[in-house]
N, C-alpha and C. Protein backbone atom coordinates (compact mmCIF):
# COMPACT_ATOMS: atom_id res chain seq x y z
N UNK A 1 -90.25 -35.34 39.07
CA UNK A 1 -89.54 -35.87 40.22
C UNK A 1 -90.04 -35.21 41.50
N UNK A 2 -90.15 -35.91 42.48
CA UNK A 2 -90.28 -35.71 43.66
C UNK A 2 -89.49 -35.66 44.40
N UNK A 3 -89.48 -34.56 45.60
CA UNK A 3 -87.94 -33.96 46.81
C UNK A 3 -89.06 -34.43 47.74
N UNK A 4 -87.53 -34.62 48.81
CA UNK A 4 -87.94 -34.65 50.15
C UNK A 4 -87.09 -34.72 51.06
N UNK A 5 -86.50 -34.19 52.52
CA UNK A 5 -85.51 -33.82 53.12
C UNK A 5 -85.86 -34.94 54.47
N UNK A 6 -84.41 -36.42 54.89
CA UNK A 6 -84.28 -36.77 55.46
C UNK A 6 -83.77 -36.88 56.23
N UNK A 7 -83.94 -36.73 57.57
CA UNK A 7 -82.78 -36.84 58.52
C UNK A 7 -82.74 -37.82 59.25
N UNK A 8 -81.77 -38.97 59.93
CA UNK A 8 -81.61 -39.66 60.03
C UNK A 8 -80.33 -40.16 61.48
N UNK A 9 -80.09 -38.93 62.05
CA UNK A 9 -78.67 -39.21 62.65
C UNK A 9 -77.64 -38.76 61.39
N UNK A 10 -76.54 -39.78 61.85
CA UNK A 10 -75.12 -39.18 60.75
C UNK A 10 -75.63 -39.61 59.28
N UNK A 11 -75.55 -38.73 58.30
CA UNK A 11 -76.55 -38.86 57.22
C UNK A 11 -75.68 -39.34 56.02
N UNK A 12 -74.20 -40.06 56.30
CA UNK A 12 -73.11 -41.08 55.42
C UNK A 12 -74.30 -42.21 55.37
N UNK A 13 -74.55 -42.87 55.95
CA UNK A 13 -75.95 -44.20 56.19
C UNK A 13 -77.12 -43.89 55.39
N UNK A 14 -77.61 -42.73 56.31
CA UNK A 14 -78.78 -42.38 55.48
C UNK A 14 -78.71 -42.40 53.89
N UNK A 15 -77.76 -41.27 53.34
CA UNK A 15 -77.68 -41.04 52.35
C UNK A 15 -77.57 -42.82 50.89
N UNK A 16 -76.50 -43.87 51.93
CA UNK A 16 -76.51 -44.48 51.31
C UNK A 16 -77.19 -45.55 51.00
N UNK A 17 -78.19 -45.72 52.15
CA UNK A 17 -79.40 -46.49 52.37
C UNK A 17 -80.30 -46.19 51.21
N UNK A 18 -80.78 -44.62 51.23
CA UNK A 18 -81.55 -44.33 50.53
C UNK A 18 -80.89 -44.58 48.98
N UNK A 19 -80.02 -44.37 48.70
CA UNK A 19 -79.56 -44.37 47.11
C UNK A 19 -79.81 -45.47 46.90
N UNK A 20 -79.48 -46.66 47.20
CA UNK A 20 -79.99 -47.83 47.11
C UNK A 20 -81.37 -48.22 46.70
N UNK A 21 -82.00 -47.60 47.09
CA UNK A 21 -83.89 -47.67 47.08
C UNK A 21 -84.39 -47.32 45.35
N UNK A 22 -84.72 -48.69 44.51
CA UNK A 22 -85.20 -47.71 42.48
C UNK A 22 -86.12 -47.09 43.29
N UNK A 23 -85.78 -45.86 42.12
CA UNK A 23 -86.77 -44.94 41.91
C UNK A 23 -86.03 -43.88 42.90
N UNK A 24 -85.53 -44.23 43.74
CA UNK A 24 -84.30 -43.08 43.86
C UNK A 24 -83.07 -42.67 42.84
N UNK A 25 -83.26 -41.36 42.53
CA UNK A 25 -82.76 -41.00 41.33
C UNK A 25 -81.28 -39.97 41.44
N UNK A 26 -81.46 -39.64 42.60
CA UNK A 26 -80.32 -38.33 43.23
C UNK A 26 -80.38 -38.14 44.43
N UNK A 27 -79.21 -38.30 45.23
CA UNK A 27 -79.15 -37.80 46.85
C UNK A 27 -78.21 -37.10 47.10
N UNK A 28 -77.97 -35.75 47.89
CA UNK A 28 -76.86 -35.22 48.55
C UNK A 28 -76.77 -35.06 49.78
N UNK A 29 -76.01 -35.00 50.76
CA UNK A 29 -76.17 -34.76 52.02
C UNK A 29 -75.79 -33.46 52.63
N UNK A 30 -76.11 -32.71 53.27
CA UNK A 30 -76.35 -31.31 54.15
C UNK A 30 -76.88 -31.47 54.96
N UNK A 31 -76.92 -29.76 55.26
CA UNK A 31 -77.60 -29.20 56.51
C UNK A 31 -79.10 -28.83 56.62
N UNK A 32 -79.62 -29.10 57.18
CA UNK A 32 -80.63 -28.55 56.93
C UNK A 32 -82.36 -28.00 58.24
N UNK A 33 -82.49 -26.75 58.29
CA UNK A 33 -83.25 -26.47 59.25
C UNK A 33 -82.88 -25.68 60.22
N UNK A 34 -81.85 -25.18 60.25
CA UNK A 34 -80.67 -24.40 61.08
C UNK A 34 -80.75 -22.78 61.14
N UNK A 35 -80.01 -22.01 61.71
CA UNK A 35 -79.99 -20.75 61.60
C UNK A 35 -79.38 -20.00 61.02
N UNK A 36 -78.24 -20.74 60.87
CA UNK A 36 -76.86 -20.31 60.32
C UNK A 36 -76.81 -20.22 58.90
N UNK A 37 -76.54 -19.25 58.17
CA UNK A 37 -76.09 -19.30 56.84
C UNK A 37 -74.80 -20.26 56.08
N UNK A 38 -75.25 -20.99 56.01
CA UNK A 38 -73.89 -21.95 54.85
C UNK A 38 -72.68 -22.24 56.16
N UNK A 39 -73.44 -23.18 56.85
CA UNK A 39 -72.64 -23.89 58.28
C UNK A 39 -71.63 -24.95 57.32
N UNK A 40 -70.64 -25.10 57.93
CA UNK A 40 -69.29 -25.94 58.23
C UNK A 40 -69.67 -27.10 58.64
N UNK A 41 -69.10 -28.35 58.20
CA UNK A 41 -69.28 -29.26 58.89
C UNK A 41 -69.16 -29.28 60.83
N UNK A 42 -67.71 -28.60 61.02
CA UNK A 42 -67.38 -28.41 62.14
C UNK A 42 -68.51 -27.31 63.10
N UNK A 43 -69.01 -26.04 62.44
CA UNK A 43 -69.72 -25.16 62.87
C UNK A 43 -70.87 -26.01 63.28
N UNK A 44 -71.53 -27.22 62.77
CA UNK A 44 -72.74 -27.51 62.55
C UNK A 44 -72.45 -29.24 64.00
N UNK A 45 -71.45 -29.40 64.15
CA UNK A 45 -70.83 -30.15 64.89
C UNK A 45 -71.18 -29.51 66.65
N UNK A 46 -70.83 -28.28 66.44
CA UNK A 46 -70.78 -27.43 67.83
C UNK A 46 -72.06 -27.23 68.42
N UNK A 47 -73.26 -28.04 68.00
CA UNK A 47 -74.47 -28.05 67.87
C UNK A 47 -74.71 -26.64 68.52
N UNK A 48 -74.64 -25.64 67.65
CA UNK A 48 -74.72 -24.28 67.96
C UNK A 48 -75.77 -23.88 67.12
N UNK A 49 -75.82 -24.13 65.38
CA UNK A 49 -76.32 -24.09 64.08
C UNK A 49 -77.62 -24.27 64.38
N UNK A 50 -78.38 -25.16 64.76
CA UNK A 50 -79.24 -25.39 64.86
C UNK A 50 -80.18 -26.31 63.79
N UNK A 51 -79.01 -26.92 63.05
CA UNK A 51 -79.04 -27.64 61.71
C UNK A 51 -78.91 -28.79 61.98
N UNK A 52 -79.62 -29.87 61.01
CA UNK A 52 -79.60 -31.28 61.14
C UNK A 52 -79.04 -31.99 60.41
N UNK A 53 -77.72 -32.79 60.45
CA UNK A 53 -77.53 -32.95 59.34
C UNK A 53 -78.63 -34.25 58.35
N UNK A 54 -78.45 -34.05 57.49
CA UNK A 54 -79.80 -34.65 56.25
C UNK A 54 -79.33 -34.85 55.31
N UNK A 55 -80.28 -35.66 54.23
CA UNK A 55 -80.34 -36.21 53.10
C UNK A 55 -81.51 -35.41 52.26
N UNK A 56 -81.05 -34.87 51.11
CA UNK A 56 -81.93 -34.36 50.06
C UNK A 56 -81.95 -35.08 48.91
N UNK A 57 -83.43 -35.74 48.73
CA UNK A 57 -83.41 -36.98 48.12
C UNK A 57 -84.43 -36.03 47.19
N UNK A 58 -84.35 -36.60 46.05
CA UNK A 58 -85.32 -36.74 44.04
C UNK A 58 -85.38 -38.28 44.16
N UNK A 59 -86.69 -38.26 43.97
CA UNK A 59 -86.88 -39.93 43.70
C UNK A 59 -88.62 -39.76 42.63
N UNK A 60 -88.32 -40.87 42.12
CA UNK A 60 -89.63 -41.04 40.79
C UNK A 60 -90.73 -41.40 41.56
N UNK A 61 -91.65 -41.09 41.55
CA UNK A 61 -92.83 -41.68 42.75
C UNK A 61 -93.72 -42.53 41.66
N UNK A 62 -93.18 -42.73 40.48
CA UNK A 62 -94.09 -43.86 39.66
C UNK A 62 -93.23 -45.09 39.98
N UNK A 63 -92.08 -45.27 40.57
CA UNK A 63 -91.23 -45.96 40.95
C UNK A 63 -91.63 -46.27 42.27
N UNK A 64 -91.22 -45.47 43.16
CA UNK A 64 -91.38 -45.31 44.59
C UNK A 64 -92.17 -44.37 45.18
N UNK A 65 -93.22 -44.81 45.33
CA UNK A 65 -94.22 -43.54 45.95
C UNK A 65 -93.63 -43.22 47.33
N UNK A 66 -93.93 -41.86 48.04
CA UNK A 66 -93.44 -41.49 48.80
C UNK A 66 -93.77 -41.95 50.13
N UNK A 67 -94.77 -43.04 50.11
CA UNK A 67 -95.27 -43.53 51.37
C UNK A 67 -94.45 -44.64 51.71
N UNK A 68 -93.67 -44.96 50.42
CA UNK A 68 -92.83 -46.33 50.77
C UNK A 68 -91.83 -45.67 50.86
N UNK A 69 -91.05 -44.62 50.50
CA UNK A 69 -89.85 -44.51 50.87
C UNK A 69 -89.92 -43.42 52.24
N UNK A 70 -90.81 -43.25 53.25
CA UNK A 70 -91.12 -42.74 54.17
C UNK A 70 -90.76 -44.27 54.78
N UNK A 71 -91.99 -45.28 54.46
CA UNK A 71 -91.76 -46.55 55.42
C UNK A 71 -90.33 -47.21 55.49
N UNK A 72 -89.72 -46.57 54.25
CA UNK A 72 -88.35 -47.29 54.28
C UNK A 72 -87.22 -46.50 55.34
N UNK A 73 -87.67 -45.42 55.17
CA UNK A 73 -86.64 -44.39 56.36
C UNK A 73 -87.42 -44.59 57.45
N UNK A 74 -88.44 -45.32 58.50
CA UNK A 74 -88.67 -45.48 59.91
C UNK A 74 -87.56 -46.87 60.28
N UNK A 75 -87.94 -47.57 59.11
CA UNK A 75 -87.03 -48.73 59.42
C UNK A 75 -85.47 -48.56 59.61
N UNK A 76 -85.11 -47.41 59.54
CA UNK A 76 -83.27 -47.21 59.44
C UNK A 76 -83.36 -46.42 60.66
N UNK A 77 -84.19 -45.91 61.41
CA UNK A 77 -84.04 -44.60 62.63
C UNK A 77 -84.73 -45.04 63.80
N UNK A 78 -84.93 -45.06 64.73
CA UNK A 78 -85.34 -44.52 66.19
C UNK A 78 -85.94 -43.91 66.54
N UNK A 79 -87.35 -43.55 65.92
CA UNK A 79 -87.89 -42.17 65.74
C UNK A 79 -88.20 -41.62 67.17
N UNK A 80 -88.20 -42.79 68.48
CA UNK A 80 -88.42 -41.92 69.89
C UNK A 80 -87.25 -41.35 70.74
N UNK A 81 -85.88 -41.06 69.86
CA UNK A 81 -85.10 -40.98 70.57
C UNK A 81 -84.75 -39.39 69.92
N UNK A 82 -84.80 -38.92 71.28
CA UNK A 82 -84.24 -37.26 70.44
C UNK A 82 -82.80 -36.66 70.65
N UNK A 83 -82.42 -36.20 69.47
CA UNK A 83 -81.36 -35.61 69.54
C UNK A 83 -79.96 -36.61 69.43
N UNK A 84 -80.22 -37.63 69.10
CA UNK A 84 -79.12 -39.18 68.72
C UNK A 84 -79.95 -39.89 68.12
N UNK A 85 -79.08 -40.74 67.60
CA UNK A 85 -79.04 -41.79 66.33
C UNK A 85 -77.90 -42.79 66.74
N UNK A 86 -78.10 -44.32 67.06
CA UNK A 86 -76.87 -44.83 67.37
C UNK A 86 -75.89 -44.56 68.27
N UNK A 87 -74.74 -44.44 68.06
CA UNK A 87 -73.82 -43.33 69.19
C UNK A 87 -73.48 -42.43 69.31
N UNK A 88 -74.00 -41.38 68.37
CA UNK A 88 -73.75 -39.91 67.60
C UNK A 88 -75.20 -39.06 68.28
N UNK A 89 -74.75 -38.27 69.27
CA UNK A 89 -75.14 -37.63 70.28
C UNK A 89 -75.25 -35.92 69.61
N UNK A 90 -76.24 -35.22 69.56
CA UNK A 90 -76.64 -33.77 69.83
C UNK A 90 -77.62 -33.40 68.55
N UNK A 91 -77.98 -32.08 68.81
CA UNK A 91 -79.19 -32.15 67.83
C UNK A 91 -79.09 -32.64 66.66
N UNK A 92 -77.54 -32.08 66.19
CA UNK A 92 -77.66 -32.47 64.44
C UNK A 92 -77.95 -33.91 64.05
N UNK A 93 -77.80 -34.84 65.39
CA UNK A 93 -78.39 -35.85 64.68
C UNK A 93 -79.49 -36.38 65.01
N UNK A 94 -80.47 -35.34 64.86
CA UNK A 94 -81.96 -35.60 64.99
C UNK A 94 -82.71 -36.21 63.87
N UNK A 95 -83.59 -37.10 64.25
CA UNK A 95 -84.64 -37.48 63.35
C UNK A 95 -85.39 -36.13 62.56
N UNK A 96 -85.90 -35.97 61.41
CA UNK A 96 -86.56 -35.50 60.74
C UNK A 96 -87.11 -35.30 59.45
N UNK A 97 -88.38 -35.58 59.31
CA UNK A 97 -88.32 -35.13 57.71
C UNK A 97 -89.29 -33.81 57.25
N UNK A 98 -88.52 -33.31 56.11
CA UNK A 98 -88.65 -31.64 55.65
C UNK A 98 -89.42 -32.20 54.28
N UNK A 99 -90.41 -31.12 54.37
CA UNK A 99 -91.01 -31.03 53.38
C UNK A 99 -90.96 -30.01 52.45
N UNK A 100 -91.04 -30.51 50.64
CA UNK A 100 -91.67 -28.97 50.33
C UNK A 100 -92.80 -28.91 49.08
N UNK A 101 -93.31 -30.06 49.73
CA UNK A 101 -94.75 -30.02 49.25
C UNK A 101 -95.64 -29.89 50.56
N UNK A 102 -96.65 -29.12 50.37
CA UNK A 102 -97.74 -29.12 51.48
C UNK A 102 -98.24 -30.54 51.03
N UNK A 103 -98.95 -30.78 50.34
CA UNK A 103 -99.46 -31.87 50.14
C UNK A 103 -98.83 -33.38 50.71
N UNK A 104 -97.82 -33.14 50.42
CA UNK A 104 -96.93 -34.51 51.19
C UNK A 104 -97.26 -34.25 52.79
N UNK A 105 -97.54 -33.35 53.24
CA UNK A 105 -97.56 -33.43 54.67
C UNK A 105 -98.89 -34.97 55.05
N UNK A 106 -100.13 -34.74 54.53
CA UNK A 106 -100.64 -35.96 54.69
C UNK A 106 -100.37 -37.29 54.73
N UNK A 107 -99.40 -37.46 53.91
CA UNK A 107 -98.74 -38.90 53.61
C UNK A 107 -97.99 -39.36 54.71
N UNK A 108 -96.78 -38.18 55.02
CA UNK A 108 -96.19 -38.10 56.30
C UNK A 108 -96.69 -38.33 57.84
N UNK A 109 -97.93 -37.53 57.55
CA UNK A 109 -98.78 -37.87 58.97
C UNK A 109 -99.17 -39.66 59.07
N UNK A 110 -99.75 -39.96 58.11
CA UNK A 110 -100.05 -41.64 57.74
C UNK A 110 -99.10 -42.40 58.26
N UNK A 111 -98.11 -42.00 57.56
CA UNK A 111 -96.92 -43.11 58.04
C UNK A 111 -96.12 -43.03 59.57
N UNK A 112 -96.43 -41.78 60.04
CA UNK A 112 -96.11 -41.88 61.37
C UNK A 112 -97.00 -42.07 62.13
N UNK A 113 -97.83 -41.77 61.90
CA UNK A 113 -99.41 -42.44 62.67
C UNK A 113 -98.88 -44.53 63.10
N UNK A 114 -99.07 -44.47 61.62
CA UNK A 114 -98.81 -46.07 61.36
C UNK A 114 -97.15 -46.85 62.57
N UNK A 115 -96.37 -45.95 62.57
CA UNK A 115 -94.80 -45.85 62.76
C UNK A 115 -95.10 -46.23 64.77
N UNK A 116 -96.04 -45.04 64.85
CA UNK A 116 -95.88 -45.02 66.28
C UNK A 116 -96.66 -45.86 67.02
N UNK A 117 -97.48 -46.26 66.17
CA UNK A 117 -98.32 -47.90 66.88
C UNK A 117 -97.29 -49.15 67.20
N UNK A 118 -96.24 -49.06 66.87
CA UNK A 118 -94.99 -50.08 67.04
C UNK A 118 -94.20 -49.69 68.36
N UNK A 119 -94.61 -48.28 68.86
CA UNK A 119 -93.78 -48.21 69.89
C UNK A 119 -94.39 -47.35 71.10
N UNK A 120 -93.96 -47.30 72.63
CA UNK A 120 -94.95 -46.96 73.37
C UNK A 120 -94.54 -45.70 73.66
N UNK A 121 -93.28 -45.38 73.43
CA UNK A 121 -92.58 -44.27 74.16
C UNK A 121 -93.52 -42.94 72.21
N UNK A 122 -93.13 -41.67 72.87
CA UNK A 122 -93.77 -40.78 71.43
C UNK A 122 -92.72 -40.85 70.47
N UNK A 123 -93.26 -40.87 69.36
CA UNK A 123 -91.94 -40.41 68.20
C UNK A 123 -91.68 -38.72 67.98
N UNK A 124 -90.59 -38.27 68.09
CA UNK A 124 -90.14 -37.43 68.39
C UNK A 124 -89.53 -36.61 67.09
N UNK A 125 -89.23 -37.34 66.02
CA UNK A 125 -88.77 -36.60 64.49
C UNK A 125 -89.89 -35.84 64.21
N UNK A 126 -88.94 -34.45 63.81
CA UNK A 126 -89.56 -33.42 63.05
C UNK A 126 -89.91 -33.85 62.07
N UNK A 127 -91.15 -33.08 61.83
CA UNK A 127 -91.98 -32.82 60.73
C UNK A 127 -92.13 -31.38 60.84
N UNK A 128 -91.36 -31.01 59.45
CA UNK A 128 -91.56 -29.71 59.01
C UNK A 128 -92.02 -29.51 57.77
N UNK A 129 -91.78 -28.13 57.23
CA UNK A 129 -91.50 -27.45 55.95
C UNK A 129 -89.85 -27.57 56.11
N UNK A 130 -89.39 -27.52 54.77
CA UNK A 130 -87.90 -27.31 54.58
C UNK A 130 -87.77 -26.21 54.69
N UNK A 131 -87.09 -25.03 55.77
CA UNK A 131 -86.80 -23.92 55.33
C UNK A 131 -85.57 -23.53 54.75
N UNK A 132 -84.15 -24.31 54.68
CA UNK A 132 -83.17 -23.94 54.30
C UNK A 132 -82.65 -25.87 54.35
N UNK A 133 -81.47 -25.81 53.21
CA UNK A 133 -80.87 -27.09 53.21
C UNK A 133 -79.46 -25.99 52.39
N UNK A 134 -78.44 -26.56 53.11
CA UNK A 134 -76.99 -26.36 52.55
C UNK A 134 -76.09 -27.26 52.58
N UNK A 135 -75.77 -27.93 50.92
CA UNK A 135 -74.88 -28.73 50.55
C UNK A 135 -74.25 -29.16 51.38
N UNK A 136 -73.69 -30.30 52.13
CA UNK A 136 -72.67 -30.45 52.58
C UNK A 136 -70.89 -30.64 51.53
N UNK A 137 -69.97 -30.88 52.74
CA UNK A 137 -68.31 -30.39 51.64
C UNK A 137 -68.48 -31.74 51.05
N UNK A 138 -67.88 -31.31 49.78
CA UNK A 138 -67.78 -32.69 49.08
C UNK A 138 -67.44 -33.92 49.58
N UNK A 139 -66.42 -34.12 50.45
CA UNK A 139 -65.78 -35.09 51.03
C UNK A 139 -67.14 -36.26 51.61
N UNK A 140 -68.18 -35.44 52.08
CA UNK A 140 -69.16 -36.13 52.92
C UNK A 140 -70.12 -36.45 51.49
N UNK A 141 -70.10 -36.11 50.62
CA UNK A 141 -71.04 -36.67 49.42
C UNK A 141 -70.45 -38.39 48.89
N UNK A 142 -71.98 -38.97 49.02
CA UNK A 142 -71.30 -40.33 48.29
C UNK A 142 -70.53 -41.13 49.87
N UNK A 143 -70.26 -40.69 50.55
CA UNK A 143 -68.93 -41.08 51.49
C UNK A 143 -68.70 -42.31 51.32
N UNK A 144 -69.91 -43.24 51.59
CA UNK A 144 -69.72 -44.94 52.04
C UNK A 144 -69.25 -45.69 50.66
N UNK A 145 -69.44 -44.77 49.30
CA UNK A 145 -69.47 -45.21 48.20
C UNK A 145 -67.70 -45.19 47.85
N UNK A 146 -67.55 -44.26 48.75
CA UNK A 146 -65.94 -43.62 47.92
C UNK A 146 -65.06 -44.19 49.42
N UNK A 147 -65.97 -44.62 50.58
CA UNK A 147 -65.45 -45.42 51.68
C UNK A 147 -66.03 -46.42 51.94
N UNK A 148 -66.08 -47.74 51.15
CA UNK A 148 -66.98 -48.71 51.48
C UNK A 148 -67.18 -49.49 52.92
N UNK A 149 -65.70 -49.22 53.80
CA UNK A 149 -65.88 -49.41 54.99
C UNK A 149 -66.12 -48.86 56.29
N UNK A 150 -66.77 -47.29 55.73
CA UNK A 150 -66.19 -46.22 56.59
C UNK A 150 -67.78 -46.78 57.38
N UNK A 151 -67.56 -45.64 58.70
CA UNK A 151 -68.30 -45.47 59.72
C UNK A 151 -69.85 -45.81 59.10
N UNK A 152 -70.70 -46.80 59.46
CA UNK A 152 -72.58 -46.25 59.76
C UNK A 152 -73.02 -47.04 60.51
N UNK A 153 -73.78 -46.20 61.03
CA UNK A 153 -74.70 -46.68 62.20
C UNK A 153 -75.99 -47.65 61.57
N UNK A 154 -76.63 -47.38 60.67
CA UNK A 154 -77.58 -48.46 60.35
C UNK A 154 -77.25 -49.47 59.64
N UNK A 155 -78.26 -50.69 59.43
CA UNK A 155 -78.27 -51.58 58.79
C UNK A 155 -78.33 -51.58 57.16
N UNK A 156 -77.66 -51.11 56.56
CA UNK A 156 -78.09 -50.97 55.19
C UNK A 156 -78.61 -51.85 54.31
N UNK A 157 -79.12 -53.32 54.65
CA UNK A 157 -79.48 -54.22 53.99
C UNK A 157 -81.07 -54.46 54.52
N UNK A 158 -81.82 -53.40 55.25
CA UNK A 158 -82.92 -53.19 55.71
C UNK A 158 -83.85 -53.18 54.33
């Protein structure tokens, strides 16, 4: 199995966008990229943390190679807009994706290469290494699944 750390804005959407996708096999949502040791939803709110909130996705890449489920997360985000997603304003809901394969970094470059020919303004999502990801509280796991009407900002039928 293959990891890879998405961020997306408020990551209830993300998370459930992506589960949706075969060959996605497991998603949780957290923090991730921050300073703070094992941030609070609320702590991580105060955009103090320095954390994003994200999606930590396992997906089969004999299923879904990672270039398609890269192309599938440009289509749910904004990638030239920094620091918001929709109407959800401050860093944590920054675009980004974390890596923790070196090797995936190439793939990543491809698809944003490809991403930013669609738009004139720069794309602005991180591209990192993952240095830290912390669980988010249960309540936010699954959310849209266990709230089928609750809050998201994207289109989930993308």
């Amino acid at each position: 199995m293959k990891e890879i750390v998405l961020a997306g804005g408020c990551f209830w959407g993300v998370e459930e966008y992506m589960s949706r996708i075969n060959g996605v096999v497991d998603t949780k949502v957290g923090y991730a990229n921050g300073h703070t040791e094992n941030p609070t939803y609320e702590e991580v709110c105060t955009n103090t943390t320095g954390h994003a909130e994200a999606v930590y996705i396992k997906f089969d890449e004999n299923i879904i190679p990672l270039e398609e489920l890269l192309n599938r997360f440009w289509k749910i985000i904004n990638p030239t807009l920094l620091n918001r997603q929709g109407p959800d304003i401050g860093s944590q809901y920054r675009t980004g994706i974390y890596y923790l394969d070196e090797k995936d970094l190439e793939t990543i470059n491809k698809t944003k290469d490809k991403e930013q020919k669609k738009y004139k303004d720069p794309i602005v999502t991180e591209i990192e290494p993952l240095k830290v990801f912390y669980d988010g509280e249960e309540y936010h796991q699954k959310y849209l699944k266990k709230n089928p009407g609750g809050y998201c900002h994207i289109d989930l039928e993308k």
